[in-house]
Structure formats: C-alpha cells, structure tokens
C-alpha atoms as a PDB file:
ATOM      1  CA  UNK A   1      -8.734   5.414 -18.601  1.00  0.00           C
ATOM      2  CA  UNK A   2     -10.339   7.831 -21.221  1.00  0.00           C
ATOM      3  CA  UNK A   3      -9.452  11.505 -21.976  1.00  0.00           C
ATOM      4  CA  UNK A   4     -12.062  12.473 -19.215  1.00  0.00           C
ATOM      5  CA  UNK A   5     -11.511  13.151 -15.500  1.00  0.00           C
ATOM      6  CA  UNK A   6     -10.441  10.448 -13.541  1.00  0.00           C
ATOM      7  CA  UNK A   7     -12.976  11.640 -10.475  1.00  0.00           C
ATOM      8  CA  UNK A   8     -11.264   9.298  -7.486  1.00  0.00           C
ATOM      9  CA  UNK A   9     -15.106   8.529  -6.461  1.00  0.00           C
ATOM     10  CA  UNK A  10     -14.990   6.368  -9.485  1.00  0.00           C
ATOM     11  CA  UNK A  11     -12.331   4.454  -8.225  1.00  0.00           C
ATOM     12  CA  UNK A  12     -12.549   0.616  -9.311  1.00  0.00           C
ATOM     13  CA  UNK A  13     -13.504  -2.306  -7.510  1.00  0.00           C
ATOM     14  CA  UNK A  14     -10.881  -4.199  -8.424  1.00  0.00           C
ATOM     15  CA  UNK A  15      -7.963  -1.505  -7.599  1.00  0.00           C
ATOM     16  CA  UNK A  16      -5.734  -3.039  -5.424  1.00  0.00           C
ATOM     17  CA  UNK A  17      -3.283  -0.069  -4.240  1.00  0.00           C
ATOM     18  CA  UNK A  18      -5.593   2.843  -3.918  1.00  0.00           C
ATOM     19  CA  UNK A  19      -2.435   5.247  -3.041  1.00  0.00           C
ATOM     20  CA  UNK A  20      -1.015   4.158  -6.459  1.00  0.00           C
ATOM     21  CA  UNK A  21      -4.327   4.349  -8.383  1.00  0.00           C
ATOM     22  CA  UNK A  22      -4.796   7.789  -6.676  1.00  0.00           C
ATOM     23  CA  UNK A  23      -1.847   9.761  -7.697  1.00  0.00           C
ATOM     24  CA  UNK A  24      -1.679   7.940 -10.937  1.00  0.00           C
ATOM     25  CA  UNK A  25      -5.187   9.517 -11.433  1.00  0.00           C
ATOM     26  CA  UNK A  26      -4.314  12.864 -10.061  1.00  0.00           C
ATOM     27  CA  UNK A  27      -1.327  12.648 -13.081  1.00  0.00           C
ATOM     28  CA  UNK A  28      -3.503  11.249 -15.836  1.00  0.00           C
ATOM     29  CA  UNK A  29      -5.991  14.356 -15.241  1.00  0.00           C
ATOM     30  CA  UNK A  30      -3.115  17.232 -15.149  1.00  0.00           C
ATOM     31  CA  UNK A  31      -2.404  16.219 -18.612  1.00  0.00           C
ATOM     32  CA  UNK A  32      -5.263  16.413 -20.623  1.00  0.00           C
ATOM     33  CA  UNK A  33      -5.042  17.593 -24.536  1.00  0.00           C
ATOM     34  CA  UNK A  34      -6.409  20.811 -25.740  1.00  0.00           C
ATOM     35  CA  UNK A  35      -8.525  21.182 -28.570  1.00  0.00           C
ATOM     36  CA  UNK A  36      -5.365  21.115 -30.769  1.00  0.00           C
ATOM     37  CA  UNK A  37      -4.010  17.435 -28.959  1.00  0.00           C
ATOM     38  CA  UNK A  38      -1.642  19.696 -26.918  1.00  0.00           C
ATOM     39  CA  UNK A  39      -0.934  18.500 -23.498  1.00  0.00           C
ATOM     40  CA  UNK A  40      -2.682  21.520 -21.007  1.00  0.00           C
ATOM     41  CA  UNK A  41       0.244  20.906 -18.484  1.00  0.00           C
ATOM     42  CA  UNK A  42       2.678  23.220 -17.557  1.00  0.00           C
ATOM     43  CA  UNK A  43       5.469  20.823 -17.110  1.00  0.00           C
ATOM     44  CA  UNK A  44       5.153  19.533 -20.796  1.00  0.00           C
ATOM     45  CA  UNK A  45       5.355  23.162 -22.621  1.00  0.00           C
ATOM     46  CA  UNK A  46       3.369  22.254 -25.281  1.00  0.00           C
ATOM     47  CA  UNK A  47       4.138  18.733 -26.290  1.00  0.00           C
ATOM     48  CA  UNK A  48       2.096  16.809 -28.269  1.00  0.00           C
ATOM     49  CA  UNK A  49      -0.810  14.660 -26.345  1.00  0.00           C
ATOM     50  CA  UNK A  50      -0.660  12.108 -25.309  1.00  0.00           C
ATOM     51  CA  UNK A  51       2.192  13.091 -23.204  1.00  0.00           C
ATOM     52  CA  UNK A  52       5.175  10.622 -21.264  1.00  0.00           C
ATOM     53  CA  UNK A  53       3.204  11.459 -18.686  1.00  0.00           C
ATOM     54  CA  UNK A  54       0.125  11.046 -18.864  1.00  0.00           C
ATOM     55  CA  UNK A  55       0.998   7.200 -20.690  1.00  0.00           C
ATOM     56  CA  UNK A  56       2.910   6.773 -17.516  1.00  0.00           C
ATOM     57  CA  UNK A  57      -0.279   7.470 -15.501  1.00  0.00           C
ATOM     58  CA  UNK A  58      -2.036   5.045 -18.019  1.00  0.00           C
ATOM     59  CA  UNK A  59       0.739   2.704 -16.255  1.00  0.00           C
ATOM     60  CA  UNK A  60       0.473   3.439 -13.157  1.00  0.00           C
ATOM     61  CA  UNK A  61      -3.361   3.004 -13.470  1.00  0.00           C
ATOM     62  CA  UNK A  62      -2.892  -0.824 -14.873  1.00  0.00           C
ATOM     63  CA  UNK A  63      -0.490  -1.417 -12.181  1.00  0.00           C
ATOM     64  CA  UNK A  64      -2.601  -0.365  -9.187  1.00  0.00           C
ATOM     65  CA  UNK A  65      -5.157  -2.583 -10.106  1.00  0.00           C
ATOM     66  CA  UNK A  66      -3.002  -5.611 -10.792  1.00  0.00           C
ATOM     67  CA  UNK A  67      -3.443  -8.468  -7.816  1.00  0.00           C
ATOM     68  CA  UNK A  68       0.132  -7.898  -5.802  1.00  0.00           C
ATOM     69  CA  UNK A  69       2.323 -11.141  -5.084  1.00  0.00           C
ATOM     70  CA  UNK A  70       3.059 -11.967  -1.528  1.00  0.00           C
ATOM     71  CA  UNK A  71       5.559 -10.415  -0.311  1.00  0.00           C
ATOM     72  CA  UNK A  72       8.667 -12.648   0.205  1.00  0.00           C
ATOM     73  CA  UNK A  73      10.203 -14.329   3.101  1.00  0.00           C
ATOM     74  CA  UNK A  74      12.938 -12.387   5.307  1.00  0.00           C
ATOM     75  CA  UNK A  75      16.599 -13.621   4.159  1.00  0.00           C
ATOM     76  CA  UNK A  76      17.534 -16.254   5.882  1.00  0.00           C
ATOM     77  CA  UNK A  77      14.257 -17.469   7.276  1.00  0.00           C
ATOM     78  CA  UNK A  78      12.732 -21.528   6.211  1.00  0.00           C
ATOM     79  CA  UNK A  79      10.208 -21.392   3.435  1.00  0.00           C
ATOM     80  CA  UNK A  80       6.381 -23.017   4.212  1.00  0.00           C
ATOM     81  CA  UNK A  81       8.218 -26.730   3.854  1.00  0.00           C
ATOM     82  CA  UNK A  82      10.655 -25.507   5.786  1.00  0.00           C
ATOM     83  CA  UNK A  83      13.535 -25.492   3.494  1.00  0.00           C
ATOM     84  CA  UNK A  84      16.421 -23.314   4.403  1.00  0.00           C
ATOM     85  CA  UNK A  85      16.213 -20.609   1.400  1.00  0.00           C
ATOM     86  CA  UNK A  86      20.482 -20.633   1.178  1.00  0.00           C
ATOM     87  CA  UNK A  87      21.010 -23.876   0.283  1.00  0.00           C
ATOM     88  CA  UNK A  88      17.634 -25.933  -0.499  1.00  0.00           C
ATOM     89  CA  UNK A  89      18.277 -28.442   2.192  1.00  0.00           C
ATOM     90  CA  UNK A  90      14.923 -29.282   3.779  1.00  0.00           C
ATOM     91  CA  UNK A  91      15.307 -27.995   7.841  1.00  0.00           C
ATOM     92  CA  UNK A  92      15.008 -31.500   9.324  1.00  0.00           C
ATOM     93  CA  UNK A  93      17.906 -32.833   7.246  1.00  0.00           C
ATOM     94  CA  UNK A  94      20.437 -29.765   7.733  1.00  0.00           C
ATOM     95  CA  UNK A  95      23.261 -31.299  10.156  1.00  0.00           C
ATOM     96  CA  UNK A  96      23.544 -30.254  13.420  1.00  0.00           C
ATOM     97  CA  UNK A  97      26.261 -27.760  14.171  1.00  0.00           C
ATOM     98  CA  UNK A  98      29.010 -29.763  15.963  1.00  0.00           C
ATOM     99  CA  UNK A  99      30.885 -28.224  18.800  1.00  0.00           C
ATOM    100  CA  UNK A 100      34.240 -27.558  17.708  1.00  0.00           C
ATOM    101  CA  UNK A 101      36.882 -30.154  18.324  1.00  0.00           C
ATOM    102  CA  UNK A 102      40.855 -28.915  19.578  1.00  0.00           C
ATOM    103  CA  UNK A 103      43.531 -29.196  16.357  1.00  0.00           C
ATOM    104  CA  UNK A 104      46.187 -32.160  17.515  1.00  0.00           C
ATOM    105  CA  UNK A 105      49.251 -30.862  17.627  1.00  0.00           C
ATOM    106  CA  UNK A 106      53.107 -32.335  17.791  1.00  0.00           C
ATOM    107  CA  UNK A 107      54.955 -31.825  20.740  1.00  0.00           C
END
C-alpha cells in the first residue's frame, strides 16, 4: 500500500481474508507520517515513519491477500489415500487388531 488512505471500498480482488486485510488497513492508516516523516500516531510518540507498525500493517496487508493452504486433517484421521497419518501404513494393509489371547501360566 502507499502513504494514502487505505479506504476498505478499495479492497482488492484478490484479498483472500478480508477480516485480516481490514484491520491491517485500519493500522496502516493510523500511522501515517507528518510533513516531517513523523508517525501521526499516538501510540508511537513521535517515532520516525515508517513506523513497526505501520510495516507490520504492510505485512499484514501481503498476508491477507496470499491464497491460504488447506487446512489440515484432524490428528489421527486417514489422509485422501487413506494412509494412517501416525505411521504411513496405507489403511488396507494396517493389521487387524487381534483379540487378546490369556498368558499360559505354570501350575
């Protein structure tokens, strides 16, 4: 984004997490420079522009228009080929459990 506004009806096309690109927005336009480069926000007391925050808005910005991975699979549950996740044994060759047999014991 530029030292102007970032007016939220100019949000991108391409913005994938509008919450994200939103408040990052809403940052990135509380910390605009003065005509001396000094940060205008309160919170920064004069330091010099740009600010930590306002580069973490820049961030922020980036980030909510990156495409987001799927999320992953619950613990435990089979991947798409079915492969149990704990120990990469495909589902249709993981033994069956066996019922539990009585320990032999002397008498």
């Amino acid at each position: 984004m530029s030292e102007g506004s970032t007016d939220r009806a100019d949000r991108p096309a391409e913005v994938t997490d509008p919450l994200l690109w939103g408040l990052a927005a809403a940052v990135a336009d509380a910390h605009q420079p003065d005509e001396n480069r000094v940060c205008v926000s309160p919170s920064c007391v004069g330091a010099a522009w740009p600010c930590a925050a306002w580069n973490n808005a820049q961030e922020g910005l980036r980030v909510a228009r990156t495409p987001q991975p799927a999320p992953a699979p619950p613990a435990g549950a089979a991947d798409a080929r079915g492969d149990d996740p704990l120990t990469g044994w495909s589902a249709a060759l993981i033994p069956a459990g066996r019922p539990e047999q009585p320990a032999v014991t002397a008498a």
